[in-house]
C-alpha atoms as a PDB file:
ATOM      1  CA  UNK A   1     -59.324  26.089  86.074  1.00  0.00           C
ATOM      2  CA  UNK A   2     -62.552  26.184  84.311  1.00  0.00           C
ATOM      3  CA  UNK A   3     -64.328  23.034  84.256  1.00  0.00           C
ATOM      4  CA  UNK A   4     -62.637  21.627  86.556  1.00  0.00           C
ATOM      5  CA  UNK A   5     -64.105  19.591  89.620  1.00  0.00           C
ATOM      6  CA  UNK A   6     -63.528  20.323  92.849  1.00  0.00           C
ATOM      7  CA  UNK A   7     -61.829  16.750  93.257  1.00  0.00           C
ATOM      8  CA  UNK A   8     -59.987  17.752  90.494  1.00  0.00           C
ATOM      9  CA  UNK A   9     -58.520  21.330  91.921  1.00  0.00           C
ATOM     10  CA  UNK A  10     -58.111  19.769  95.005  1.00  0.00           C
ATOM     11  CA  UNK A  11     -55.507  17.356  93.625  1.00  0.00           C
ATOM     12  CA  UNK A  12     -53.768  19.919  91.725  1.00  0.00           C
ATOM     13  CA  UNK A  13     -53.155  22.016  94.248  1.00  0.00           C
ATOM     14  CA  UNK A  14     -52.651  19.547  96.940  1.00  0.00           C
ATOM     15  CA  UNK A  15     -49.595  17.871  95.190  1.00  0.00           C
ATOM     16  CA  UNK A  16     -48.048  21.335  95.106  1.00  0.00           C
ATOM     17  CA  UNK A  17     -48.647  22.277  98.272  1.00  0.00           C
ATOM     18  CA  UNK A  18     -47.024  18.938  99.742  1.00  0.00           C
ATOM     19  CA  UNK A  19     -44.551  18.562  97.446  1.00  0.00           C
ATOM     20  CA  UNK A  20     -42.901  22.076  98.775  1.00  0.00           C
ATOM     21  CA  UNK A  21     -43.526  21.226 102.397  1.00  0.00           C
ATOM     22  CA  UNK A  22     -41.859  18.326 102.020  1.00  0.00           C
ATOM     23  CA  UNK A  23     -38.638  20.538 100.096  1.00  0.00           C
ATOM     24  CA  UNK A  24     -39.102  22.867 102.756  1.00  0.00           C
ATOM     25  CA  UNK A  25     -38.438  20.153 105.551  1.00  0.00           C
ATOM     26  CA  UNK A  26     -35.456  18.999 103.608  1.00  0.00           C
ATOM     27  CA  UNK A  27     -33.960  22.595 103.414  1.00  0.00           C
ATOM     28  CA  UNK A  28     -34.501  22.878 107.289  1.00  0.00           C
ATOM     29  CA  UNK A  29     -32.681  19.082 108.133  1.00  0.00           C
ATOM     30  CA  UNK A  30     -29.622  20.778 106.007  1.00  0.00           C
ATOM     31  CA  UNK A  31     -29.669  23.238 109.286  1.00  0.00           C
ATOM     32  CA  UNK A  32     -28.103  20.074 111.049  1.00  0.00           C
ATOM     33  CA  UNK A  33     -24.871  20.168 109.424  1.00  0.00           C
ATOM     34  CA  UNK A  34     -22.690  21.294 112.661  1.00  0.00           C
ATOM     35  CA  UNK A  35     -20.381  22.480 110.408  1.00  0.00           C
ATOM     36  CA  UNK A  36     -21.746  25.414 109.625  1.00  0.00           C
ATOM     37  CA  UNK A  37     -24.335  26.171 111.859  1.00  0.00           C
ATOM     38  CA  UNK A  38     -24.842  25.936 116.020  1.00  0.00           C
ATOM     39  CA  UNK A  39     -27.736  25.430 118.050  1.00  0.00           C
ATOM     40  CA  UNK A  40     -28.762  24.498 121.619  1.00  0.00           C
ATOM     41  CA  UNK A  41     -31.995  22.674 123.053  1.00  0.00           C
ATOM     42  CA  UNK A  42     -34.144  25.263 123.837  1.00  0.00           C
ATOM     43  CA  UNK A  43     -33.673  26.462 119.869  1.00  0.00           C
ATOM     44  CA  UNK A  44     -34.577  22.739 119.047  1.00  0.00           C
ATOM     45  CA  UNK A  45     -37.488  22.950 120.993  1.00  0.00           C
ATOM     46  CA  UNK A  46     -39.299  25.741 120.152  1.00  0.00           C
ATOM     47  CA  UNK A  47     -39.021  24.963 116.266  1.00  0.00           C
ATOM     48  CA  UNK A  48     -40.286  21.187 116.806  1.00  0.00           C
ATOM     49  CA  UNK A  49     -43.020  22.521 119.232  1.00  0.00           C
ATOM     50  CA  UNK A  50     -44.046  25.520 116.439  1.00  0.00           C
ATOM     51  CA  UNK A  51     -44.082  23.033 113.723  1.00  0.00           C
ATOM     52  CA  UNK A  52     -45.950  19.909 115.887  1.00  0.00           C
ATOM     53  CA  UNK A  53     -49.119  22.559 116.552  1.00  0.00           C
ATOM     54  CA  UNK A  54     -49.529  23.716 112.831  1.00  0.00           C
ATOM     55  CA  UNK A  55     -49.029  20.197 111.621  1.00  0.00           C
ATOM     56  CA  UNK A  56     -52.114  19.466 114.253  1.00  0.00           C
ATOM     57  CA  UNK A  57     -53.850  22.297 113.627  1.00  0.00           C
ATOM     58  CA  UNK A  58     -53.668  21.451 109.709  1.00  0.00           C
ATOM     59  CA  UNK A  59     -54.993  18.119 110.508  1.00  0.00           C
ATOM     60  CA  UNK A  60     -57.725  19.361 112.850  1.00  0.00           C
ATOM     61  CA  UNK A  61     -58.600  21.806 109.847  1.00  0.00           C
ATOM     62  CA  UNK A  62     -59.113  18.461 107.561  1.00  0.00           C
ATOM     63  CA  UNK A  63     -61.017  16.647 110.567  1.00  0.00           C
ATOM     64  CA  UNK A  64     -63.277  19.329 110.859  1.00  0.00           C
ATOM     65  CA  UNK A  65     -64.087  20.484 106.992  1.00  0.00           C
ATOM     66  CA  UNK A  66     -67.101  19.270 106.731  1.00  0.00           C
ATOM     67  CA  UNK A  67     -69.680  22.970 106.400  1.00  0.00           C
ATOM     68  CA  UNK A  68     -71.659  23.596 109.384  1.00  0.00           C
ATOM     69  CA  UNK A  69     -75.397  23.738 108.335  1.00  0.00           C
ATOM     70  CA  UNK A  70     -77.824  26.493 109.793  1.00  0.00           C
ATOM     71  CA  UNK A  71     -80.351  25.410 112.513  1.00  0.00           C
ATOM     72  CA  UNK A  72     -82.820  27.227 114.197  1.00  0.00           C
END
């Protein structure tokens, strides 16, 4: 928005952004419900191992934010 700071855009868009991973997460735990859906293991595994390395590749991308500067 114009005007606004970058502190500021980065809040705004932040809270978004978290608020509908956290939904999404809750819309994937509903996948539990035996009920109506089946799974084994190696399913189980490969969607906590897929979501573990972006969740630590989103944090590396926060660690590392800072812009390189040019050096000769």
């Amino acid at each position: 928005m114009k005007g606004e700071t970058k502190e500021g855009r980065f809040k705004r868009v932040v809270q978004k952004r978290v608020q509908n991973t956290l939904d999404s997460l809750r819309r994937l735990s509903q996948c539990a419900n035996k009920r109506m859906y089946q799974w084994d293991e190696n399913q189980l595994d490969k969607i906590w191992t897929t979501i573990d390395k972006e969740l630590e590749s989103c944090k590396v991308s926060f660690k590392n934010a800072d812009p390189e500067e040019f050096q000769l």
